[in-house]
N, C-alpha and C. Protein backbone atom coordinates (compact mmCIF):
# COMPACT_ATOMS: atom_id res chain seq x y z
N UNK A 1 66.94 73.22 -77.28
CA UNK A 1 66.01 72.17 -77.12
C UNK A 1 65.95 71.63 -75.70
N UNK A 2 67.04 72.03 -74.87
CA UNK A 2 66.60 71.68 -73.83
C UNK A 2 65.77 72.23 -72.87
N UNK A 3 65.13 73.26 -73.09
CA UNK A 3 64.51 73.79 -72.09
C UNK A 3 63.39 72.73 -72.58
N UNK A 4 62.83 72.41 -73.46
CA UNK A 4 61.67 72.00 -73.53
C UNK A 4 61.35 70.47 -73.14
N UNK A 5 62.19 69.96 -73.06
CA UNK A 5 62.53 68.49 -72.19
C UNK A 5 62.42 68.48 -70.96
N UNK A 6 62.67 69.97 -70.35
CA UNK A 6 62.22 69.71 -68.72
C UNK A 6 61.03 70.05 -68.91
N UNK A 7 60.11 70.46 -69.57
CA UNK A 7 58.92 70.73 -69.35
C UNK A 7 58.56 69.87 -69.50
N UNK A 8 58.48 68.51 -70.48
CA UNK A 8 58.13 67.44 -70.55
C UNK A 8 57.81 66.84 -69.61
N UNK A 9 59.02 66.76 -68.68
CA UNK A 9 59.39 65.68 -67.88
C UNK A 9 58.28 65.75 -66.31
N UNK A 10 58.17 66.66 -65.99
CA UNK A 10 56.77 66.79 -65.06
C UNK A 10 55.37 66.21 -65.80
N UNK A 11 55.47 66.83 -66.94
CA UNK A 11 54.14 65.91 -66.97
C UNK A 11 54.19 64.37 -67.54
N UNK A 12 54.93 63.87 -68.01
CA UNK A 12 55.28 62.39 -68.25
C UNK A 12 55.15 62.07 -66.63
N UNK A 13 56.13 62.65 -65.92
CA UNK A 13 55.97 62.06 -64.69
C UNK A 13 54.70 62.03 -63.58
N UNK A 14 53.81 63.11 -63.93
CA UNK A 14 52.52 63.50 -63.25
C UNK A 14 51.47 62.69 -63.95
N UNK A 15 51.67 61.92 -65.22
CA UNK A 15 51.11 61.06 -65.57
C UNK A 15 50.95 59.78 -65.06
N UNK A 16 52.48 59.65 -65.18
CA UNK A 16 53.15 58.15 -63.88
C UNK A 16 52.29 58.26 -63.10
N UNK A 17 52.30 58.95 -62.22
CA UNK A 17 51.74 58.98 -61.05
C UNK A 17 50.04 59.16 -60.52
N UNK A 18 49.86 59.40 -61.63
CA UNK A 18 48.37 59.19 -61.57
C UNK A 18 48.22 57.52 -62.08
N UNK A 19 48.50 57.32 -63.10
CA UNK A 19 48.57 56.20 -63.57
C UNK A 19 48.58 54.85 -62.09
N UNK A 20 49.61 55.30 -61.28
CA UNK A 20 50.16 54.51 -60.38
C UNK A 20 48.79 54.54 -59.20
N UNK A 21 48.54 55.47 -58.98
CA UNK A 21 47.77 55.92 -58.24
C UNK A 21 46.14 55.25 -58.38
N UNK A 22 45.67 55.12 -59.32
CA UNK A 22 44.49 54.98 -60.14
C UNK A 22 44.53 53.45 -60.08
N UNK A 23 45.60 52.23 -60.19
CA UNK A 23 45.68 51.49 -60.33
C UNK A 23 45.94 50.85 -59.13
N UNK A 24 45.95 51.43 -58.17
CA UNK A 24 46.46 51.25 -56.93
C UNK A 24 45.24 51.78 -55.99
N UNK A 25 44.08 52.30 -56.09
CA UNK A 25 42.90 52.89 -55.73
C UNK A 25 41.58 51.56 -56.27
N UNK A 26 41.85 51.55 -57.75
CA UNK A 26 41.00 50.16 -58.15
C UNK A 26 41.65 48.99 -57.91
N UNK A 27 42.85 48.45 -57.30
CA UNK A 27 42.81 47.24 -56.94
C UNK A 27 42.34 47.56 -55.30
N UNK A 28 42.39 48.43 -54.77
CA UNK A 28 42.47 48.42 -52.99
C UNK A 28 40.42 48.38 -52.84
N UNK A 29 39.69 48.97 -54.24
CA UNK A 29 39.01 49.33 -54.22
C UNK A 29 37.96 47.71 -54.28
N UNK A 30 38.78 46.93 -55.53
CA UNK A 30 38.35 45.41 -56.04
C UNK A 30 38.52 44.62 -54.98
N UNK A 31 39.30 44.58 -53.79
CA UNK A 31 39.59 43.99 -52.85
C UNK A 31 38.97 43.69 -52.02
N UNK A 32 38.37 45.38 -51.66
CA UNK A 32 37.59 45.57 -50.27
C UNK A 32 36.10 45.14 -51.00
N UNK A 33 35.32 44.98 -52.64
CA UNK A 33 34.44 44.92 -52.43
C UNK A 33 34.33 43.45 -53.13
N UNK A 34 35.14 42.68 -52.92
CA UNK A 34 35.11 41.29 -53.91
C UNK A 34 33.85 40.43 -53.30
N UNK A 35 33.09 39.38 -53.75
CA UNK A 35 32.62 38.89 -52.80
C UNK A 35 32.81 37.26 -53.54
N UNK A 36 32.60 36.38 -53.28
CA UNK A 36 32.51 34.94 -53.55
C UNK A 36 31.29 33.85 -52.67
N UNK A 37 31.22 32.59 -53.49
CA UNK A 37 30.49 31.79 -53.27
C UNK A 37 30.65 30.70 -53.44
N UNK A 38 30.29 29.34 -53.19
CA UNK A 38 30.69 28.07 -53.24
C UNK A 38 29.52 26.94 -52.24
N UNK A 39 30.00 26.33 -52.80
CA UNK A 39 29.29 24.78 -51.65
C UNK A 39 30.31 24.14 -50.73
N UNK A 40 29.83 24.37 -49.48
CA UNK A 40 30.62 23.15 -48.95
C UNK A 40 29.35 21.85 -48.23
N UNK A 41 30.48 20.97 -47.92
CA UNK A 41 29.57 19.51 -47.95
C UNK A 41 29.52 19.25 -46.32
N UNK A 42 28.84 18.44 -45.47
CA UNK A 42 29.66 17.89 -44.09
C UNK A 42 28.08 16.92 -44.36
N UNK A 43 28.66 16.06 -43.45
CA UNK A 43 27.67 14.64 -43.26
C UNK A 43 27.35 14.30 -42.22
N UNK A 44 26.15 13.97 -41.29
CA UNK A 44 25.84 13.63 -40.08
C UNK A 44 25.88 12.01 -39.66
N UNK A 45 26.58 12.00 -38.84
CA UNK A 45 26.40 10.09 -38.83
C UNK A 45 25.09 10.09 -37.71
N UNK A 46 25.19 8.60 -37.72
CA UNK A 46 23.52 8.27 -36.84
C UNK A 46 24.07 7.60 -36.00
N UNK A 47 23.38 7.81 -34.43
CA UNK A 47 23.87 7.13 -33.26
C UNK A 47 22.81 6.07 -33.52
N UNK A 48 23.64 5.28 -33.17
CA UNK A 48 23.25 4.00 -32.49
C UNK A 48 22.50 3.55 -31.61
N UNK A 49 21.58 2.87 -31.29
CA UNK A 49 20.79 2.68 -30.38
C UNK A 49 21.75 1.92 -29.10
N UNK A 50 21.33 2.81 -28.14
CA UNK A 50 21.83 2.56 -26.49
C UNK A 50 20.70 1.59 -25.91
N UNK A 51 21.40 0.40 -25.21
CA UNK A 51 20.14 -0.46 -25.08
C UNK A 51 21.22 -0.71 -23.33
N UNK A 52 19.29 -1.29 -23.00
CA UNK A 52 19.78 -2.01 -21.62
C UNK A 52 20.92 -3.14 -21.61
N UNK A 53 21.69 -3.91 -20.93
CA UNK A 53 22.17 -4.85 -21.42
C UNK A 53 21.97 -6.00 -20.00
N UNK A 54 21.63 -5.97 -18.95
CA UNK A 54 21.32 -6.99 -18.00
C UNK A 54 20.65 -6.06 -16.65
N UNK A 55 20.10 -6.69 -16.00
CA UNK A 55 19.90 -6.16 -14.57
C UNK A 55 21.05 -6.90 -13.86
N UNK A 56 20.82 -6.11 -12.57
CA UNK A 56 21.69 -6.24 -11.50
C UNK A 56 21.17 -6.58 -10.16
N UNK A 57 21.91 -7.10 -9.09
CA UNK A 57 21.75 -7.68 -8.25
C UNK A 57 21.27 -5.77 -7.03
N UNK A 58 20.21 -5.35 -6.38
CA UNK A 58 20.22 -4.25 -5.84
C UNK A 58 21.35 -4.74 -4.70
N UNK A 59 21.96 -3.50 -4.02
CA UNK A 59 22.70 -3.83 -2.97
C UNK A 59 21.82 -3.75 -1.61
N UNK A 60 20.99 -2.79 -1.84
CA UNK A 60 19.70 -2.88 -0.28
C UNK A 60 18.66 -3.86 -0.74
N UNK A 61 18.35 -4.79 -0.63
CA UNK A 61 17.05 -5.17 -0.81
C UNK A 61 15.81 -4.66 0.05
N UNK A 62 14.65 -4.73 -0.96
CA UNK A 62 13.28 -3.94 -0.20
C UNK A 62 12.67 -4.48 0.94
N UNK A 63 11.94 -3.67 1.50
CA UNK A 63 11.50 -3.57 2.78
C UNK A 63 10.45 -3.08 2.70
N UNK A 64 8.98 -3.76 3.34
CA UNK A 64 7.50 -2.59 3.57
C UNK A 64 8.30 -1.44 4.00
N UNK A 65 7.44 -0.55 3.24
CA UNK A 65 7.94 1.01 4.06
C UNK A 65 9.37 1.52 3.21
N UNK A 66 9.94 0.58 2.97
CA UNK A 66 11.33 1.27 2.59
C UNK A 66 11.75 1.00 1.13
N UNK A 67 12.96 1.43 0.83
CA UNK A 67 13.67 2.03 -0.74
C UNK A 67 14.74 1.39 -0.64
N UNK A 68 15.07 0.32 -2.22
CA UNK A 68 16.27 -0.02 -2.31
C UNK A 68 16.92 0.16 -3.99
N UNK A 69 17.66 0.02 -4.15
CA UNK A 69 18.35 0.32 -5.52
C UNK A 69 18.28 -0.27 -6.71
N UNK A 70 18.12 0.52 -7.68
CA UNK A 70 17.77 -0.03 -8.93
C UNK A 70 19.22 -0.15 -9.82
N UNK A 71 19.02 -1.44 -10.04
CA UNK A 71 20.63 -1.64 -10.58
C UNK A 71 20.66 -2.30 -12.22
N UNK A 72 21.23 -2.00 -13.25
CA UNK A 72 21.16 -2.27 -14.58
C UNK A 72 22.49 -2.13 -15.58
N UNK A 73 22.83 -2.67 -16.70
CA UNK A 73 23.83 -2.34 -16.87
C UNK A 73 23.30 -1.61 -18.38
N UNK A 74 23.80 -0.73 -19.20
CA UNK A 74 23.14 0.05 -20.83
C UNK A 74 24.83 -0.13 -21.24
N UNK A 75 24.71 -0.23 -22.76
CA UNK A 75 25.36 -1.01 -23.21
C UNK A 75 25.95 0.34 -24.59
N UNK A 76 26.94 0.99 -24.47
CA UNK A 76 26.88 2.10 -25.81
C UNK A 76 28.03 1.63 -27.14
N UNK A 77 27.40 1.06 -27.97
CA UNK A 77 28.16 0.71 -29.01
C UNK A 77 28.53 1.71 -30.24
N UNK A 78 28.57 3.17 -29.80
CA UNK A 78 28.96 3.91 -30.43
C UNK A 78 30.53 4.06 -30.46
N UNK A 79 30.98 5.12 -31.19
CA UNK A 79 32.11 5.26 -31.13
C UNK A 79 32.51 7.07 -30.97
N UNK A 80 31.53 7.05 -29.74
CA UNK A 80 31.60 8.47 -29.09
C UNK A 80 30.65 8.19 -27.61
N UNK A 81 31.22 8.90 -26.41
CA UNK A 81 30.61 9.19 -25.45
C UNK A 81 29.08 9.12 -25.93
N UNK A 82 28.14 8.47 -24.62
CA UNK A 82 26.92 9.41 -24.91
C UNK A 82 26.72 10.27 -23.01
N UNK A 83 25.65 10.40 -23.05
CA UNK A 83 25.04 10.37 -21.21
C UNK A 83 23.74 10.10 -21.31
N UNK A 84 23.81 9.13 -20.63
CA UNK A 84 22.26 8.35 -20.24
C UNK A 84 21.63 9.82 -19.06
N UNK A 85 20.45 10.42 -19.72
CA UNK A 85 19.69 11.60 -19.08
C UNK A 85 18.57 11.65 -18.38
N UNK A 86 17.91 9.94 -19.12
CA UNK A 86 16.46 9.45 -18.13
C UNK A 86 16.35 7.95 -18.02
N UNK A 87 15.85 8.05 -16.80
CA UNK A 87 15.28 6.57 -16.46
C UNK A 87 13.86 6.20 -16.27
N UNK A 88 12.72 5.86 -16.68
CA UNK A 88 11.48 6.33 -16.09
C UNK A 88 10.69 4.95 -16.46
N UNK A 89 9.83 4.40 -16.21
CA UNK A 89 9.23 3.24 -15.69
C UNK A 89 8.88 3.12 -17.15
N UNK A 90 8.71 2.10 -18.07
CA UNK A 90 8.34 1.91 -19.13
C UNK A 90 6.68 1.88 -19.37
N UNK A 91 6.36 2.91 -21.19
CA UNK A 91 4.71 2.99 -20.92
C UNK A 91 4.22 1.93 -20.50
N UNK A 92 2.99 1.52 -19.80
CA UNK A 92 2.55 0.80 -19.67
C UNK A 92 3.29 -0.59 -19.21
N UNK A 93 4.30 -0.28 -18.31
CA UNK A 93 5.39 -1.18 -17.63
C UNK A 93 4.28 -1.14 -16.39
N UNK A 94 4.59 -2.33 -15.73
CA UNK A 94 4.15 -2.74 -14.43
C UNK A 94 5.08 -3.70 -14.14
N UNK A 95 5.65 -3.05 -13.00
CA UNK A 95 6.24 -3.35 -11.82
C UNK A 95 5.74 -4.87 -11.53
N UNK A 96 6.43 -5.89 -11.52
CA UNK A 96 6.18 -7.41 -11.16
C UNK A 96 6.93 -7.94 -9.98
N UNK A 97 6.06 -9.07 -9.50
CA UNK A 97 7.30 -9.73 -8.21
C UNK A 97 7.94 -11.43 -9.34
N UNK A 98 8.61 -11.74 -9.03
CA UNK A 98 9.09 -12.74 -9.69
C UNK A 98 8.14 -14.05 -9.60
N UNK A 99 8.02 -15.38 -10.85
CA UNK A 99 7.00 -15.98 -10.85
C UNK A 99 6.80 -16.74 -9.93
N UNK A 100 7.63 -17.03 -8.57
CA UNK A 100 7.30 -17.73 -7.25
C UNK A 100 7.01 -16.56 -6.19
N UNK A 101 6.32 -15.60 -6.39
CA UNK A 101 5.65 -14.79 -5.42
C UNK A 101 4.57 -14.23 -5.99
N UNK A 102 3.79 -15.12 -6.73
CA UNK A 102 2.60 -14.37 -7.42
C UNK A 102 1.30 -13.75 -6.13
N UNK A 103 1.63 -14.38 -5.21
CA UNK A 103 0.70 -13.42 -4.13
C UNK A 103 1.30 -12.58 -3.39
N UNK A 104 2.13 -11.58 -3.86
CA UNK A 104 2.91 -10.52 -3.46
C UNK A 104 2.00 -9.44 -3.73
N UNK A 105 1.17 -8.77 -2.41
CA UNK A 105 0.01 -7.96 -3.00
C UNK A 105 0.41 -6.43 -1.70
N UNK A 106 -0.58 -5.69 -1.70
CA UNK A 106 -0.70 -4.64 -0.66
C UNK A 106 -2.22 -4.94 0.05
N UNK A 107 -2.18 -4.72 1.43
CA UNK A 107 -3.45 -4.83 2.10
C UNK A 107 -4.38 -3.54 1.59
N UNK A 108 -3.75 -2.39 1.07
CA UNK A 108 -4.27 -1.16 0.98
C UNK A 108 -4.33 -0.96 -0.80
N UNK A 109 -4.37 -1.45 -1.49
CA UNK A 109 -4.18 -1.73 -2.59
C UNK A 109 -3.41 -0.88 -3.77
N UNK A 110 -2.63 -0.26 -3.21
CA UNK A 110 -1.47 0.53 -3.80
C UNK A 110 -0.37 -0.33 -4.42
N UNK A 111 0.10 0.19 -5.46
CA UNK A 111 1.54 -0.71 -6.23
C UNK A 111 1.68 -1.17 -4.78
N UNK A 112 2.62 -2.88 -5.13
CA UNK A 112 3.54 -2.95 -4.35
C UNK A 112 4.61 -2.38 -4.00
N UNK A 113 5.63 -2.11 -5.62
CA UNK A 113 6.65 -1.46 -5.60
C UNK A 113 6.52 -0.51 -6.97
N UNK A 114 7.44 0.85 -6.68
CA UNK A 114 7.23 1.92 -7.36
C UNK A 114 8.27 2.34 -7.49
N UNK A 115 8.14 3.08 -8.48
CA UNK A 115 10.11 3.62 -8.64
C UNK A 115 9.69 5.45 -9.27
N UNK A 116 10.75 5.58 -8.38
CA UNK A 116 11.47 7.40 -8.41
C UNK A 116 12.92 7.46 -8.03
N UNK A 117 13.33 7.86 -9.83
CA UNK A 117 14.68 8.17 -9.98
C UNK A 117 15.19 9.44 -9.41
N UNK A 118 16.29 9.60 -8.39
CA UNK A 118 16.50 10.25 -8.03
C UNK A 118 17.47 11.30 -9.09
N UNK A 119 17.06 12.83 -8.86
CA UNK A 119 17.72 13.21 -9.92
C UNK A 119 19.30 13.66 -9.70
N UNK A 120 19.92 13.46 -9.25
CA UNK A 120 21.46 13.31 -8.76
C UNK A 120 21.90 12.29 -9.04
N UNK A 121 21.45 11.28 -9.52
CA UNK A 121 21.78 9.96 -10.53
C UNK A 121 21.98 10.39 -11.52
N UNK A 122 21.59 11.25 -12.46
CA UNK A 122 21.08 11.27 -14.08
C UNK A 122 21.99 13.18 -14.11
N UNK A 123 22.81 13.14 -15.25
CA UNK A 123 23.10 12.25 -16.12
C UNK A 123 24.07 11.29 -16.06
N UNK A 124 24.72 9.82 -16.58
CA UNK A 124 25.67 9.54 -16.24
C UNK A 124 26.54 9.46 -17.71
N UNK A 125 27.64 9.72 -17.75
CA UNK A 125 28.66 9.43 -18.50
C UNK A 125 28.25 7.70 -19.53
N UNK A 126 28.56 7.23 -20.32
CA UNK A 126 28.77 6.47 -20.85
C UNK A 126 29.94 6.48 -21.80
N UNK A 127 31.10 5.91 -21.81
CA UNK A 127 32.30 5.72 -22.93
C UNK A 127 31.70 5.02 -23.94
N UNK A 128 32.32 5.32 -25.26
CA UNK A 128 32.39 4.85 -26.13
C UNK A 128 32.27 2.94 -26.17
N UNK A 129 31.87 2.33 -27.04
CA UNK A 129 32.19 0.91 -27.13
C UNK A 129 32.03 0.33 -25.89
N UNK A 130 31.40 0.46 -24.58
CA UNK A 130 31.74 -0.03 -23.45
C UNK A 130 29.94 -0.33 -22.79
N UNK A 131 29.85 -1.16 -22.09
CA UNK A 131 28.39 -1.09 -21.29
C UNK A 131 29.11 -0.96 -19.38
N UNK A 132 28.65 -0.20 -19.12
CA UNK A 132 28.21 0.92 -17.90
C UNK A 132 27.53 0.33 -17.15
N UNK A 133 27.79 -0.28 -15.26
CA UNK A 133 26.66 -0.42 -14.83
C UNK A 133 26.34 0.46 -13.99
N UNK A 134 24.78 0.89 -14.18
CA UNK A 134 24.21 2.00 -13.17
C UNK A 134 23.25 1.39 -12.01
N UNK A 135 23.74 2.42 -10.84
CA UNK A 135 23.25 1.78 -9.53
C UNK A 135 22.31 3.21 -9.58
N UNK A 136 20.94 3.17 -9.62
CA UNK A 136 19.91 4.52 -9.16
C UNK A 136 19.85 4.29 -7.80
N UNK A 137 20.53 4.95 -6.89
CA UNK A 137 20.42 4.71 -5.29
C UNK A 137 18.83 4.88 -4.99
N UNK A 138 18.29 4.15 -3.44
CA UNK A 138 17.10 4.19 -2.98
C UNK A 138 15.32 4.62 -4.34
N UNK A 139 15.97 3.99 -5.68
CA UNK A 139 15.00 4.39 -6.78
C UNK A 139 13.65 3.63 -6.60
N UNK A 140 13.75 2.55 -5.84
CA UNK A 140 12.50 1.57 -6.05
C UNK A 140 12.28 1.64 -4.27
N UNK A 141 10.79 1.88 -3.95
CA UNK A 141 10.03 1.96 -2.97
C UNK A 141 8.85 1.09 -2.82
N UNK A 142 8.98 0.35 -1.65
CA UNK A 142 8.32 -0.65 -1.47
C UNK A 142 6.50 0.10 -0.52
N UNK A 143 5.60 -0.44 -0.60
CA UNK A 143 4.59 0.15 -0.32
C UNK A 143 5.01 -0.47 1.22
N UNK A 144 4.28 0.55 2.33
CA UNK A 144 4.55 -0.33 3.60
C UNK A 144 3.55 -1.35 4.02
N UNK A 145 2.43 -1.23 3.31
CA UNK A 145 1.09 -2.42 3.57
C UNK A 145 1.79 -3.34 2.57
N UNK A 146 2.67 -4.03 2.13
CA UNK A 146 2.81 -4.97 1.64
C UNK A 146 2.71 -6.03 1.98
N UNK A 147 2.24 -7.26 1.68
CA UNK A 147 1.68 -8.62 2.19
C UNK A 147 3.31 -9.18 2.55
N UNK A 148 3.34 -10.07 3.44
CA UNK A 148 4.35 -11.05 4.17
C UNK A 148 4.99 -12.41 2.75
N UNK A 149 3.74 -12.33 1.85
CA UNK A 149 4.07 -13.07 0.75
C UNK A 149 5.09 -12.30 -0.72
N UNK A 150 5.36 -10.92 0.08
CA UNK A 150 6.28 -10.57 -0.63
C UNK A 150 8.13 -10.68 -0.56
N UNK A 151 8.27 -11.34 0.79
CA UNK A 151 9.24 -11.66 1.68
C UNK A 151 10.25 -12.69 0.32
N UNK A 152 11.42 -11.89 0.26
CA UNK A 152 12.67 -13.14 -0.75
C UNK A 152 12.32 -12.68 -2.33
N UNK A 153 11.06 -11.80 -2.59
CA UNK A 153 10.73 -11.58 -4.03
C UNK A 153 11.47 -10.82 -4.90
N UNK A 154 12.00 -10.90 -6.09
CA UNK A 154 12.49 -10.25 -6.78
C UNK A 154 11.59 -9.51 -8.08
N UNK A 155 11.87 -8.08 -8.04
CA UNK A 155 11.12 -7.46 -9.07
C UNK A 155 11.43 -6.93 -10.11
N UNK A 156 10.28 -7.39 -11.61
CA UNK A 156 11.35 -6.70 -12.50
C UNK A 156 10.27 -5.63 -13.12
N UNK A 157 11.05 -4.69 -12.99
CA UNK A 157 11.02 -3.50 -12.84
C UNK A 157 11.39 -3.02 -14.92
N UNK A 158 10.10 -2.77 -15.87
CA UNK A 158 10.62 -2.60 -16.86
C UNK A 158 10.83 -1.28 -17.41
N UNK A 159 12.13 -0.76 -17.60
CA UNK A 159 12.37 0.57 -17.99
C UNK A 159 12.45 0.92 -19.26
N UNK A 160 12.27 2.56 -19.34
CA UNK A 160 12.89 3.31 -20.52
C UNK A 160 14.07 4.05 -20.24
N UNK A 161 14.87 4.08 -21.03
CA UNK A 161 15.76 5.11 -21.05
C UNK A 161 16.06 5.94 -22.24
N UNK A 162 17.07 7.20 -22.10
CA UNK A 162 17.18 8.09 -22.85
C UNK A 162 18.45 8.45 -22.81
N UNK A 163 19.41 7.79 -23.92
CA UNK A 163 20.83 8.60 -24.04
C UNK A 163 21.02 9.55 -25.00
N UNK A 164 21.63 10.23 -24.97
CA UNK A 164 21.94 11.71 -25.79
C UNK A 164 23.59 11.43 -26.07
N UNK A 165 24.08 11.85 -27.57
CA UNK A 165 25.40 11.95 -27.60
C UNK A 165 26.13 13.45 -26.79
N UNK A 166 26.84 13.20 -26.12
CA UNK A 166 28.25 13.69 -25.33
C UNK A 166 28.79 15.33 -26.19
């Protein structure tokens, strides 16, 4: 009887091994072609509106002919960086002299004063929670025919701006 026990034993074992094999081919096989699906969630918060928060004293004051600085402080009550990206004369803003120089005129009848932001100002940084004051160097230009009754005047100058989050 024993010869016939080794004959057995190859194929019991060539069974194993397919067995092993087969099961080991369909998991490598279930693996590589599994696929899945699901929801995920995320939420956008909303910035805050960036507002002017005072003007400023210019450090050049204007001159017929010449350019002095536009000075302001923007105010970011977020709780992330932004960068202030534009400054540009508000629609339908006009440039004023203050209410004791109401005859602050041009002989040639051009604005008195005009503003061009220089673009090496922009953008500026703003921190979080904090108001920022920005100096736009030489931004406001005085016409050079300007009347003598513009002499001591202060102008307010009404802007837009544009901050972007950081």
């Amino acid at each position: 009887m024993r010869p016939r026990r080794w004959r057995r034993t190859p194929i019991v074992f060539g069974a194993l091994v397919a067995l092993v094999l087969g099961l080991s081919a369909g998991s490598a096989y279930g693996y590589l072609t599994t696929h899945g699906s699901g929801k995920g969630f995320a939420s956008v918060g909303t910035m805050q509106t960036v507002t002017m928060a005072t003007a400023g004293t210019p450090s050049t004051p204007l001159l017929p002919g010449g350019t002095g600085d536009v000075v302001f402080s923007v105010t970011n009550p977020n709780n992330f960086s932004v960068s202030l990206v534009a400054v540009a004369l508000e629609t339908d803003g006009t440039i004023t002299p203050d209410t004791g120089h109401s005859g602050c005129t041009t002989t040639d009848g051009n604005p008195v004063v005009t503003l061009n932001v220089p673009s090496d100002d922009l953008p500026v940084a703003i921190p979080a929670n904090t108001t920022q004051p920005i100096n736009l160097a030489s931004a406001a230009s005085m016409d050079a025919a300007a009347t003598s009754n513009c002499q001591g005047a202060t102008f307010d100058i009404p802007l837009a701006i544009t901050a972007r989050s950081s």
